[in-house]
Protein backbone atom coordinates (compact mmCIF):
# COMPACT_ATOMS: atom_id res chain seq x y z
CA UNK A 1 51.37 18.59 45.62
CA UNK A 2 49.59 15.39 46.00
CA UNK A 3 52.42 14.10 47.52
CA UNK A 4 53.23 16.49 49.94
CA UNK A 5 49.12 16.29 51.22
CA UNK A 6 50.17 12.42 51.58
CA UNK A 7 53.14 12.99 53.71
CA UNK A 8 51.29 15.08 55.80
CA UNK A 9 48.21 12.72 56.49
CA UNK A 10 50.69 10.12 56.98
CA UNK A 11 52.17 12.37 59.45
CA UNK A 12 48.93 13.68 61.43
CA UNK A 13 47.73 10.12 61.67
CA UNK A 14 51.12 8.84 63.27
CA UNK A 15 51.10 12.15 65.77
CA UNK A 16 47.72 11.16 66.38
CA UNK A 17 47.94 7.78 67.19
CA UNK A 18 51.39 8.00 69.17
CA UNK A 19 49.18 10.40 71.46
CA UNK A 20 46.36 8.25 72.18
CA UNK A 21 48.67 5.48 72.99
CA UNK A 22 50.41 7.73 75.72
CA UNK A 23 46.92 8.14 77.04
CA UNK A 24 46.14 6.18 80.17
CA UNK A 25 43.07 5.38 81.77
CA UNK A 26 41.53 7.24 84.35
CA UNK A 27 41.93 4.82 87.77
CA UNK A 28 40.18 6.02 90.95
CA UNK A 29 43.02 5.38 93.75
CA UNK A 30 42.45 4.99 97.21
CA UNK A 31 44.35 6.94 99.97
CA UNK A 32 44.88 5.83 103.73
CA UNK A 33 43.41 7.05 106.65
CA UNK A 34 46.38 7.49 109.28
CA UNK A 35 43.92 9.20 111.36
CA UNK A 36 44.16 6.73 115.16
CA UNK A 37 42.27 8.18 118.55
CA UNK A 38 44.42 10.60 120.46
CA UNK A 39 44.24 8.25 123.41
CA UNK A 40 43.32 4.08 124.32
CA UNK A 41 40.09 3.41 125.44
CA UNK A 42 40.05 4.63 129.75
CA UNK A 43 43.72 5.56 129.72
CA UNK A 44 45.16 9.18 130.22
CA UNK A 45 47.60 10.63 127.04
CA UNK A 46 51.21 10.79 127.80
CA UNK A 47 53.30 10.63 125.05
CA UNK A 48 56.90 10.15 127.71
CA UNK A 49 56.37 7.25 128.87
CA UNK A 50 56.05 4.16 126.57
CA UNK A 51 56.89 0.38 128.18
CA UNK A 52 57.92 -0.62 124.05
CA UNK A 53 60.79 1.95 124.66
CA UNK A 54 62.13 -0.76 127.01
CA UNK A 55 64.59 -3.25 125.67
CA UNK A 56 63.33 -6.84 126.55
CA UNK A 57 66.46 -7.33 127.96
CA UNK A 58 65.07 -4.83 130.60
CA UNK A 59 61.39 -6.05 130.50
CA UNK A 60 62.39 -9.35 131.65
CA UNK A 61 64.27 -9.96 134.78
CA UNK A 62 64.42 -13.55 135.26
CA UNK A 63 67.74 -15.07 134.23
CA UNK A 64 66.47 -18.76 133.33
CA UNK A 65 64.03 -16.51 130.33
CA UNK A 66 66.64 -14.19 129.07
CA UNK A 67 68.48 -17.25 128.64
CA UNK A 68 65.94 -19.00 126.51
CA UNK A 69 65.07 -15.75 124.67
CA UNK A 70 69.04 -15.47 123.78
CA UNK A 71 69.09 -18.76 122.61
CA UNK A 72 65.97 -18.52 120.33
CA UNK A 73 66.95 -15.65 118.61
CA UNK A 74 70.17 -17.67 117.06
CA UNK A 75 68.33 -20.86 116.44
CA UNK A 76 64.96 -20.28 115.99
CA UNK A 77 64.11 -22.03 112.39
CA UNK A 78 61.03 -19.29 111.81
CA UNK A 79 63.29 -16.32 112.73
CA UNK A 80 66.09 -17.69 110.52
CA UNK A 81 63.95 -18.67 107.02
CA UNK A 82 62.37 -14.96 107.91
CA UNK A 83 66.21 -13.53 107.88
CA UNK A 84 66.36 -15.48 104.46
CA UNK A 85 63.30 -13.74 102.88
CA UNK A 86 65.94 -10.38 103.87
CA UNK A 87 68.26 -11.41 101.60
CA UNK A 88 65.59 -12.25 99.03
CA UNK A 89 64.55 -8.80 99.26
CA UNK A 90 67.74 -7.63 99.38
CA UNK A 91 68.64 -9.14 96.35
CA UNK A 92 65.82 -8.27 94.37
CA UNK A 93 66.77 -4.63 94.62
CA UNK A 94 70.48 -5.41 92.64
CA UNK A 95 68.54 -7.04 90.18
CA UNK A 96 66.51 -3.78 90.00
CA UNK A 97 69.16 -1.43 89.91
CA UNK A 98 70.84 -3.39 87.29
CA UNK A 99 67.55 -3.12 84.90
CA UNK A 100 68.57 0.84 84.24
CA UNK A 101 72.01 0.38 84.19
CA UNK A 102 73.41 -0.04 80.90
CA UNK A 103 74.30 -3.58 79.68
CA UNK A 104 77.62 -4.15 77.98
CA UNK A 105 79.44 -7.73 77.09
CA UNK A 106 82.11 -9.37 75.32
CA UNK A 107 81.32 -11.56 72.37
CA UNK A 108 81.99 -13.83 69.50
CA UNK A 109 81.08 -15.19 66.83
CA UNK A 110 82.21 -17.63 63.54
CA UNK A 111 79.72 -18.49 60.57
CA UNK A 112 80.22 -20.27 57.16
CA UNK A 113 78.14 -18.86 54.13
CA UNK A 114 78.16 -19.81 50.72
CA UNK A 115 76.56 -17.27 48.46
CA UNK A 116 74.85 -18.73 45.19
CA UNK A 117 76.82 -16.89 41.88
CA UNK A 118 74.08 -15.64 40.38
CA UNK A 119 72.85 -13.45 43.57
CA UNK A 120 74.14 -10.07 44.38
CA UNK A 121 76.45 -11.16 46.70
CA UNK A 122 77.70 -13.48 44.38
CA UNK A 123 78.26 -11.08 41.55
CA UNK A 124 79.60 -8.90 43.91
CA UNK A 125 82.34 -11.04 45.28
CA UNK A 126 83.29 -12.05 41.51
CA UNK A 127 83.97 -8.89 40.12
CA UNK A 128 85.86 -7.12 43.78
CA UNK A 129 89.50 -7.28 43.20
CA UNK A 130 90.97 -8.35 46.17
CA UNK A 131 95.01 -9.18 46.69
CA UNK A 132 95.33 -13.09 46.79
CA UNK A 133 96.63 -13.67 50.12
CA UNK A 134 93.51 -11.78 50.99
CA UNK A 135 90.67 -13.67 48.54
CA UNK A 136 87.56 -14.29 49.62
CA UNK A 137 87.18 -17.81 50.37
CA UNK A 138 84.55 -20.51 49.15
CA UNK A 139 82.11 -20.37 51.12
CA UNK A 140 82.63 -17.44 52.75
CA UNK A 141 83.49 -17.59 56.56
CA UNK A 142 82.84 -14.73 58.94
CA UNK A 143 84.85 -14.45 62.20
CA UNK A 144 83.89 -11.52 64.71
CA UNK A 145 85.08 -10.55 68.00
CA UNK A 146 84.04 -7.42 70.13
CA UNK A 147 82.31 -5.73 72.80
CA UNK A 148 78.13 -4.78 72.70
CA UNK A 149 76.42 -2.64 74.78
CA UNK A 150 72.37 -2.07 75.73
CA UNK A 151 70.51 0.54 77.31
CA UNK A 152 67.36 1.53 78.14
CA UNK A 153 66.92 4.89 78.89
CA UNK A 154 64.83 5.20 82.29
CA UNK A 155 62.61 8.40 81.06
CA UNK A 156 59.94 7.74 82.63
CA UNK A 157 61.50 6.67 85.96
CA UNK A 158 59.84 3.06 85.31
CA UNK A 159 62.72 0.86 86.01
CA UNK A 160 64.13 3.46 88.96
CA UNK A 161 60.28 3.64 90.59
CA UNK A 162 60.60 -0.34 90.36
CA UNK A 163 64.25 -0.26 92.20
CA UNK A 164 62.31 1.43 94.71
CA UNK A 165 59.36 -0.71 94.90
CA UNK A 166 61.71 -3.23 95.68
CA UNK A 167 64.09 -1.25 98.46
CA UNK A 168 60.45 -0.93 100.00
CA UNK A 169 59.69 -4.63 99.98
CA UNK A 170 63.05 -5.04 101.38
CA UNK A 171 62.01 -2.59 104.23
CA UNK A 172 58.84 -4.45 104.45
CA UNK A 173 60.40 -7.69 104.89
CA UNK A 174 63.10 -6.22 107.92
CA UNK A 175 59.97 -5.47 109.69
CA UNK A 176 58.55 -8.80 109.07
CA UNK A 177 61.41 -9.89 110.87
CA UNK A 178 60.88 -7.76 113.43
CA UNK A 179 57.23 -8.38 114.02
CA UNK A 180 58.85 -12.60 113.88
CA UNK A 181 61.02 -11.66 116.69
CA UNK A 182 58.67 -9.56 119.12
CA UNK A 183 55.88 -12.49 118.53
CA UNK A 184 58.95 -14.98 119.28
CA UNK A 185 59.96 -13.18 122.49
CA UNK A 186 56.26 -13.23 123.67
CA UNK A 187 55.46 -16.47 122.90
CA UNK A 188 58.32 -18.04 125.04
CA UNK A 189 57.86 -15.43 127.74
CA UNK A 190 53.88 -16.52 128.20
CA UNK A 191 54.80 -20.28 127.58
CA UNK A 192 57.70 -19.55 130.29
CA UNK A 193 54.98 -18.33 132.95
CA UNK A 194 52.68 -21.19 132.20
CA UNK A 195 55.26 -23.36 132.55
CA UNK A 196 55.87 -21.86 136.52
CA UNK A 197 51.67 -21.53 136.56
CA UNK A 198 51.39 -25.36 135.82
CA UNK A 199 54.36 -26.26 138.64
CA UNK A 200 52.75 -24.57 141.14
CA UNK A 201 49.72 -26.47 140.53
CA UNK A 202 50.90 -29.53 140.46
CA UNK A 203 52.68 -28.92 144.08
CA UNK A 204 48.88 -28.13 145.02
CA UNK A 205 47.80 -30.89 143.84
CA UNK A 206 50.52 -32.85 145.72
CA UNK A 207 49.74 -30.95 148.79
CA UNK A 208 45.72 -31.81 148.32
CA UNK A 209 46.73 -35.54 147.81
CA UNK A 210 48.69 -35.65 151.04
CA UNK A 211 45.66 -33.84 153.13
CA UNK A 212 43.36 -36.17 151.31
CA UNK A 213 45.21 -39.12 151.58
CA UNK A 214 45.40 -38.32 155.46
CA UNK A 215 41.24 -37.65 155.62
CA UNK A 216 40.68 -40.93 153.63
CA UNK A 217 42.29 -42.94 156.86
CA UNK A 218 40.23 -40.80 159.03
CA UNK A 219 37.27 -41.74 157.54
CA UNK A 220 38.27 -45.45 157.40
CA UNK A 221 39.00 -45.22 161.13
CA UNK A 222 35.39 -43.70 161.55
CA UNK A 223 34.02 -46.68 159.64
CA UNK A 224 35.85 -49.12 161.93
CA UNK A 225 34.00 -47.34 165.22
CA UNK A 226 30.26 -47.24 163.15
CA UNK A 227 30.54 -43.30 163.23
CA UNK A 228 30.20 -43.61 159.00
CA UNK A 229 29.29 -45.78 156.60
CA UNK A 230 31.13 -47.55 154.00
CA UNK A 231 29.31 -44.21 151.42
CA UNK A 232 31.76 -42.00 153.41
CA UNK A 233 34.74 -44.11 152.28
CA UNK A 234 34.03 -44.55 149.00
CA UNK A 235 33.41 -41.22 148.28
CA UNK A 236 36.56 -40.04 149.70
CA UNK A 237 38.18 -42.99 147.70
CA UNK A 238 36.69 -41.15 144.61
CA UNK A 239 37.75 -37.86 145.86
CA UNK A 240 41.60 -38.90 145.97
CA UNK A 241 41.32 -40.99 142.34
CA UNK A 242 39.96 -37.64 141.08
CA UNK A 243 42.55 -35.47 142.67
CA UNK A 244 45.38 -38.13 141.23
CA UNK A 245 44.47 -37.93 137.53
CA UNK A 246 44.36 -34.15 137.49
CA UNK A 247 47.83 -34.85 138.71
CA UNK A 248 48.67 -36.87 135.91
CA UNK A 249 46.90 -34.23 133.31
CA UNK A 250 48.92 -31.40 134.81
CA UNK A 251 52.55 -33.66 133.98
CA UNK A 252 51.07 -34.01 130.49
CA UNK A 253 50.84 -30.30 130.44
CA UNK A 254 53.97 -29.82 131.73
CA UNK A 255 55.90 -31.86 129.14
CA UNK A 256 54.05 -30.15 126.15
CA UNK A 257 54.80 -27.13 127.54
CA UNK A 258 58.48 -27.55 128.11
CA UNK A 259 58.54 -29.30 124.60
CA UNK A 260 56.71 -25.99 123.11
CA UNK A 261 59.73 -24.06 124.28
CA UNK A 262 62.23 -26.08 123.00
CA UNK A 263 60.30 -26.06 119.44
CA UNK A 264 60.49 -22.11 120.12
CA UNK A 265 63.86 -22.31 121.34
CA UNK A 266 65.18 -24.83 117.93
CA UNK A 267 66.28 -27.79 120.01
CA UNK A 268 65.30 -31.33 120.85
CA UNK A 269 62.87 -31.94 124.16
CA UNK A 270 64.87 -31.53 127.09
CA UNK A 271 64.05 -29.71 130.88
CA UNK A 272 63.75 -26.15 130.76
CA UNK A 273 66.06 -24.71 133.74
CA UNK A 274 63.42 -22.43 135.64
CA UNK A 275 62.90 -21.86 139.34
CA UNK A 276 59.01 -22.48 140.22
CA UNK A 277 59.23 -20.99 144.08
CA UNK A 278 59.66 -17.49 142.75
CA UNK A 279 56.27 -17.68 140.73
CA UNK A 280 54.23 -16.68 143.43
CA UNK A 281 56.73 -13.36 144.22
CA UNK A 282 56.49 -12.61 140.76
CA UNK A 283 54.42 -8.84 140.46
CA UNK A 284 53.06 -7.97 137.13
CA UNK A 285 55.15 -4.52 135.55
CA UNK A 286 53.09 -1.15 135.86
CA UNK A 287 52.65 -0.61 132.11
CA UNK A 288 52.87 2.60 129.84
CA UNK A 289 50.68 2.63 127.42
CA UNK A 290 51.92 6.19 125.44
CA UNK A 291 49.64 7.28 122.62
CA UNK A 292 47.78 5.12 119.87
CA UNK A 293 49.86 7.55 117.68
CA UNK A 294 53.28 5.97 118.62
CA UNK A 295 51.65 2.72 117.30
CA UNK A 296 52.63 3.42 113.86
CA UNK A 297 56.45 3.85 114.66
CA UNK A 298 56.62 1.29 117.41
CA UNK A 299 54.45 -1.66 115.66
CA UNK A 300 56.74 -3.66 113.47
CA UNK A 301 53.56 -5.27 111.62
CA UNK A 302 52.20 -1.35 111.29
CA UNK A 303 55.21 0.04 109.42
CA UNK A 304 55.62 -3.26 107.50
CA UNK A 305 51.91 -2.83 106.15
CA UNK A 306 53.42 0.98 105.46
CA UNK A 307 55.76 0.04 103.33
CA UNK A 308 54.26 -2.53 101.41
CA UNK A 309 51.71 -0.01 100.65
CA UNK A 310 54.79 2.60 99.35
CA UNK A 311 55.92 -0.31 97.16
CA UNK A 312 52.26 -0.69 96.08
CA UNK A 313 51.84 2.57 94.72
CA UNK A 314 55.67 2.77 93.27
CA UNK A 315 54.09 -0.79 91.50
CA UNK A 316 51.20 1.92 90.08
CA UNK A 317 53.46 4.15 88.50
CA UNK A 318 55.40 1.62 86.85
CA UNK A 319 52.48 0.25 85.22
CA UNK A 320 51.64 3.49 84.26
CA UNK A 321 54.84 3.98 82.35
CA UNK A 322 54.25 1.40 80.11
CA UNK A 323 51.63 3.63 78.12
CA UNK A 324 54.80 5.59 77.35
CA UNK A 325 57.07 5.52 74.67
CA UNK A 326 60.24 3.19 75.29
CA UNK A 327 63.90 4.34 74.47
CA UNK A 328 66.67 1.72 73.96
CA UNK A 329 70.18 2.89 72.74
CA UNK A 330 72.23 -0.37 71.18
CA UNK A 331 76.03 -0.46 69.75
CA UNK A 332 78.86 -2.67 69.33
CA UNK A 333 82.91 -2.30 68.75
CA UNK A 334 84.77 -4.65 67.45
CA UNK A 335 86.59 -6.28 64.81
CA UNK A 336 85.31 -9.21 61.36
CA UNK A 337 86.80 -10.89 59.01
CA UNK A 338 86.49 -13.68 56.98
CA UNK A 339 89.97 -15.31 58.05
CA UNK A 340 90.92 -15.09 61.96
CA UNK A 341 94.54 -14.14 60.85
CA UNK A 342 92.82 -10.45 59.41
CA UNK A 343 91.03 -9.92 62.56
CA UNK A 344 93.94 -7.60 63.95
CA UNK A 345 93.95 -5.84 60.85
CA UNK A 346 93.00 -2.12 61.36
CA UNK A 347 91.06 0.01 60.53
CA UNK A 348 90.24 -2.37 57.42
CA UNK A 349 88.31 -5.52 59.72
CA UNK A 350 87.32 -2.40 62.21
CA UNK A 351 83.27 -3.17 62.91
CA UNK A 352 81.22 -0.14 64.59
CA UNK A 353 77.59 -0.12 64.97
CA UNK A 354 75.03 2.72 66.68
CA UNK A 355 71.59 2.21 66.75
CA UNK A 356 68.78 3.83 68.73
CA UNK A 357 64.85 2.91 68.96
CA UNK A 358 61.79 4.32 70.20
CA UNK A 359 58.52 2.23 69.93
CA UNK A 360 55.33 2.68 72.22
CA UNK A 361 52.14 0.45 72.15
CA UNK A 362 49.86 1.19 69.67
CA UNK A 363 47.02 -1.04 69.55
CA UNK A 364 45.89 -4.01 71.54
CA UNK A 365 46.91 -2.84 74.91
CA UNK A 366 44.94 -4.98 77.16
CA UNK A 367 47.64 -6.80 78.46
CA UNK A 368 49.06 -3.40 79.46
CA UNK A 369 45.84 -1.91 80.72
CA UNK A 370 45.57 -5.06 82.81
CA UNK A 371 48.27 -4.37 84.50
CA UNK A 372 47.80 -1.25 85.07
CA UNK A 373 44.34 -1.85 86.73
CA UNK A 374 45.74 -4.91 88.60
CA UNK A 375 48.45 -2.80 90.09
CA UNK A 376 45.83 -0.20 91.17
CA UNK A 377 43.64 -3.20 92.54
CA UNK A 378 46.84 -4.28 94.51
CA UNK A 379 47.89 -0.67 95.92
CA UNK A 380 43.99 -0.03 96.99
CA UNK A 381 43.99 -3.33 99.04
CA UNK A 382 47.44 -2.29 100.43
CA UNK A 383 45.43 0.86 101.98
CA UNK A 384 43.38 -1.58 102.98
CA UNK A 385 45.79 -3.99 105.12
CA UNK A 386 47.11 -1.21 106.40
CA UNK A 387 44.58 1.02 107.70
CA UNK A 388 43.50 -3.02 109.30
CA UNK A 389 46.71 -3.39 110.93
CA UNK A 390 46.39 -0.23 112.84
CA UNK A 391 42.97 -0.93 113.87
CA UNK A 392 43.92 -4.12 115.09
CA UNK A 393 47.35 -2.90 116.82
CA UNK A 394 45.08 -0.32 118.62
CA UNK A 395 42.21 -3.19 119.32
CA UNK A 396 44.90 -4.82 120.86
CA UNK A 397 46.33 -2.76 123.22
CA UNK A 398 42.84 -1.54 124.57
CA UNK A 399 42.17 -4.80 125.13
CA UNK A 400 45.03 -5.98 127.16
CA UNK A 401 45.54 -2.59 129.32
CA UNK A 402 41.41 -3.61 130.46
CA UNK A 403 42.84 -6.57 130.51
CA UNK A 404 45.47 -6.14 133.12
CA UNK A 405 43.12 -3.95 135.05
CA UNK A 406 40.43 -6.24 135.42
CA UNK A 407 42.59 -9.16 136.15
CA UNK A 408 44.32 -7.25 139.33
CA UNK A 409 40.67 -6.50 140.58
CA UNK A 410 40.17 -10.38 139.62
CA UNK A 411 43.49 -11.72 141.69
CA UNK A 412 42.46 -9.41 144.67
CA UNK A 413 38.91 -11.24 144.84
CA UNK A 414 40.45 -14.75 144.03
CA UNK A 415 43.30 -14.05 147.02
CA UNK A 416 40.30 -13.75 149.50
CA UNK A 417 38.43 -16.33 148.24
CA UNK A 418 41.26 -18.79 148.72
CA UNK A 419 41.56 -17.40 152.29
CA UNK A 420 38.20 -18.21 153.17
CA UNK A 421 38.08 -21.71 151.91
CA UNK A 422 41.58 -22.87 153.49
CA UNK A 423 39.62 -21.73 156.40
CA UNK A 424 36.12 -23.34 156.06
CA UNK A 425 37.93 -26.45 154.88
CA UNK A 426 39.99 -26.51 158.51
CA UNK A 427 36.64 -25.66 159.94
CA UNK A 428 34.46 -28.67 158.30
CA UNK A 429 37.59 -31.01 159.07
CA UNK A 430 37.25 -30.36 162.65
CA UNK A 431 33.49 -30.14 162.58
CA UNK A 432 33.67 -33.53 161.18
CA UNK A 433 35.78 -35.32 163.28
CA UNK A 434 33.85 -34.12 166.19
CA UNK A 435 30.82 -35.63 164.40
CA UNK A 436 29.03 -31.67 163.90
CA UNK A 437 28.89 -32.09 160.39
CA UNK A 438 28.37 -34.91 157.36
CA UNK A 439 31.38 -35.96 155.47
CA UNK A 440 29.86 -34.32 151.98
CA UNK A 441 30.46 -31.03 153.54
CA UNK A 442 34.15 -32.00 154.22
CA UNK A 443 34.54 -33.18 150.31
CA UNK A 444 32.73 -30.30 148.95
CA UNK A 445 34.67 -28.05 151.20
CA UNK A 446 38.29 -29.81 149.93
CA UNK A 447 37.39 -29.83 146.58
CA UNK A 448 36.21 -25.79 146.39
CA UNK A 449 39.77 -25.48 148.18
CA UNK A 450 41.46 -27.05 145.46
CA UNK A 451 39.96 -25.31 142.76
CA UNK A 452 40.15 -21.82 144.06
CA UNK A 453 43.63 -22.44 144.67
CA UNK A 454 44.16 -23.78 141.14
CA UNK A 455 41.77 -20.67 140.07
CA UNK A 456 44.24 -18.25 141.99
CA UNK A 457 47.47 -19.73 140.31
CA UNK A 458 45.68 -19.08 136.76
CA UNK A 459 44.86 -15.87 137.77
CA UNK A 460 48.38 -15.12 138.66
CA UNK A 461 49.42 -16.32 134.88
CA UNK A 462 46.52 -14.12 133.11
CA UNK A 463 48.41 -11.19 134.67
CA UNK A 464 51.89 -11.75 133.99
CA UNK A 465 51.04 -13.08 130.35
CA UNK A 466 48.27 -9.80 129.97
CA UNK A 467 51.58 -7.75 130.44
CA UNK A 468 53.91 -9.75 127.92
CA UNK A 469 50.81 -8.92 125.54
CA UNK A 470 50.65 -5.44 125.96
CA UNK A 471 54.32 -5.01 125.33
CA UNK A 472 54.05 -7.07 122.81
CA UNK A 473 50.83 -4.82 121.55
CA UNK A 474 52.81 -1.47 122.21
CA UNK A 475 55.60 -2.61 119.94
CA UNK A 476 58.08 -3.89 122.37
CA UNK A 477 60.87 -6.36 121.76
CA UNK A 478 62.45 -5.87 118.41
CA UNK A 479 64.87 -2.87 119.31
């Protein structure tokens, strides 16, 4: 009776305790917020029409771009260690699927033992009768060959949830490469236009050296008849010194620029093909903006964040499983002996083996609840990068669609201003020769010239690099 109360106690207390180790602690997990405005910031909603729809193949027209675009997307050493990290992913997720797949393998083995006489095995061997051809020897050898097989049985979907944390990282990474090639495609399209920008300037510059160059001997002749002083000279000396090293600061430009593209591009420096006359033709795309809501299809960076937060909650309820009970099934077929010759002997050297355990943790589970609680830290600041990158995709596009607004109001303004210098600087030329106004009104006038001009080209850049960065914003590119 005493007995049977043991056995029971025994058994309560093991019931008990197997319970409170399948108890796991109470986590407070986050959830995102895919709530996003239902339009940008001063545009109208229409869900239709969408410039990321638009293949950049489309989006840009110029042939000398398209061809360094092509080429980048083959060579480009960021782009290419990116497609790498792919094939990381992608191989994590075999290794996954192969955790909850049963193991099996061929083995074997050979061992030597020499049991002491006055041991059990000893005793036994001495008193089995066994035919001589088939003795035992001294010591005994042991020769195995067969096949073994492992598996842990996924009950609690822990090593299936982690095959899909992984196919989700894998996703995650594919958009990383996405994201790598519409950032790619922008950068060489806004380095492209700069390049043209920082031509055009220089033939301005040119241009402004030649009328310069041609006011300096006026001047000079001017001094020669007493109509100016040597002050006039020298300050239209300065004038044309200053004029000359922005030239040289604009080639300096020019070859980092073209040497940027070429890193972009995955070559060595050499001149990037381009056609500078058709810079000033060149009229900025009438964007589509769509809805903030398309964002979170379009964005490569969005729906990366998106599934790096799936994996990070998969990574939760792995964690979780390891409260749980674990169930691992274990056998073997094959054949031992203790001479290689008997090996093939059946069913006598036959060896079969079944075995099945269960264990769960019991005690000391820090280690486990650390996990668990760092794998609830990590899927909370998931929700966290997320719900950032779609506040920052939609900061981005409301910034360049003002953007491109203001700068068309700014390009109209610059245009006129340009006008009226070219004039006034024609005006104080002639005003000067015919002695009606001082020479500092002629520099002044020339040098306001050159910068609005300058001024007008940047202008001209802003816009056509304000609409690479909206499509680049809206998610254009990748597709």
């Amino acid at each position: 009776m005493l007995k049977k109360r043991i056995y029971q106690s025994l058994s309560a207390a093991c019931l008990a305790l197997a319970m409170g180790a399948c108890k796991t602690p109470t986590l407070v997990q986050k959830n995102e917020n895919r709530t996003v405005p239902a339009t940008f910031t001063g545009a109208a909603a229409d869900s239709t029409n969408n410039i990321a729809r638009v293949t950049w193949k489309e989006f840009f027209t110029d042939p000398n771009l398209t061809a360094l675009i092509d080429t980048a997307l083959q060579r480009n050493q960021e782009l290419n260690i990116t497609l790498q990290e792919i094939e990381i992913a992608r191989q994590e997720i075999r290794a996954r699927k192969g955790e909850y797949l049963p193991t099996v393998g061929l083995g074997a083995a050979a061992g030597v033992e020499k049991a002491a006489r006055y041991t059990l095995p000893g005793a036994t061997e001495e008193n089995v009768d066994i035919k001589p051809e088939r003795r035992t020897p001294d010591p005994l050898t042991d020769f195995q060959v067969g096949a073994y097989a492992s598996w842990e049985v996924d009950i609690w979907h822990k090593l299936r949830n982690a095959k899909k944390a992984a196919a989700a990282r894998y996703l995650a990474s594919v958009e990383g490469k996405n994201f790598t090639v519409t950032n790619l495609i922008a950068e060489i399209a806004n380095s492209y236009y700069e390049l043209l920008a920082l031509d055009n300037q220089l033939a301005i510059i040119q241009q402004n050296l030649q009328i310069q160059g041609n006011a300096l001997k006026a001047v000079r002749l001017q001094k020669d008849a007493a109509r100016v002083t040597e002050l006039a000279v020298r300050r239209f000396e300065a004038q044309v010194h200053n004029t000359q090293a922005k030239q040289f600061l604009i080639q300096q430009r020019i070859t980092e620029t073209e040497n940027r593209i070429n890193f972009l591009v995955g070559r060595y420096p050499q001149p990037i093909v381009r056609n500078d006359a058709t810079f000033n033709d060149l009229v900025p795309k009438a964007i589509q903006g769509g809805v903030p809501a398309q964002l979170l299809q379009n964005r490569p960076d969005v729906r990366q964040a998106e599934q790096n937060l799936v994996a990070a909650k998969l990574d939760v309820q792995v964690a979780r499983a390891n409260f749980y009970p674990s169930l691992r099934i274990t056998g073997a077929v094959g054949s031992a002996a203790f001479q290689p010759g008997l090996l093939a002997t059946l069913p006598e050297s036959v060896l079969l083996s079944v075995a099945g355990d269960i264990a769960a943790p019991l005690i000391n589970k820090n280690g486990i609840k650390a996990l668990y609680y760092s794998a609830n830290a990590r899927q909370t600041q998931a929700v966290y990068n997320y719900e950032r990158t779609v506040l920052n995709a939609y900061i981005e596009v409301a910034n360049q669609l003002a953007n491109i607004s203001n700068l068309e109001k700014t390009y109209s303004e610059k245009a006129k201003e340009v006008q009226a210098l070219n004039e006034s600087s024609t005006i104080s030329n002639s005003l000067f020769s015919s002695a009606r106004a001082d020479y500092t009104e002629v520099l002044f006038t020339q040098r306001d010239a050159l910068e609005s001009k300058f001024d007008l080209v940047e202008t001209k850049m802003q816009q056509l690099n304000a609409t690479v960065n909206v499509y680049r914003a809206l998610g254009g590119g990748w597709k």
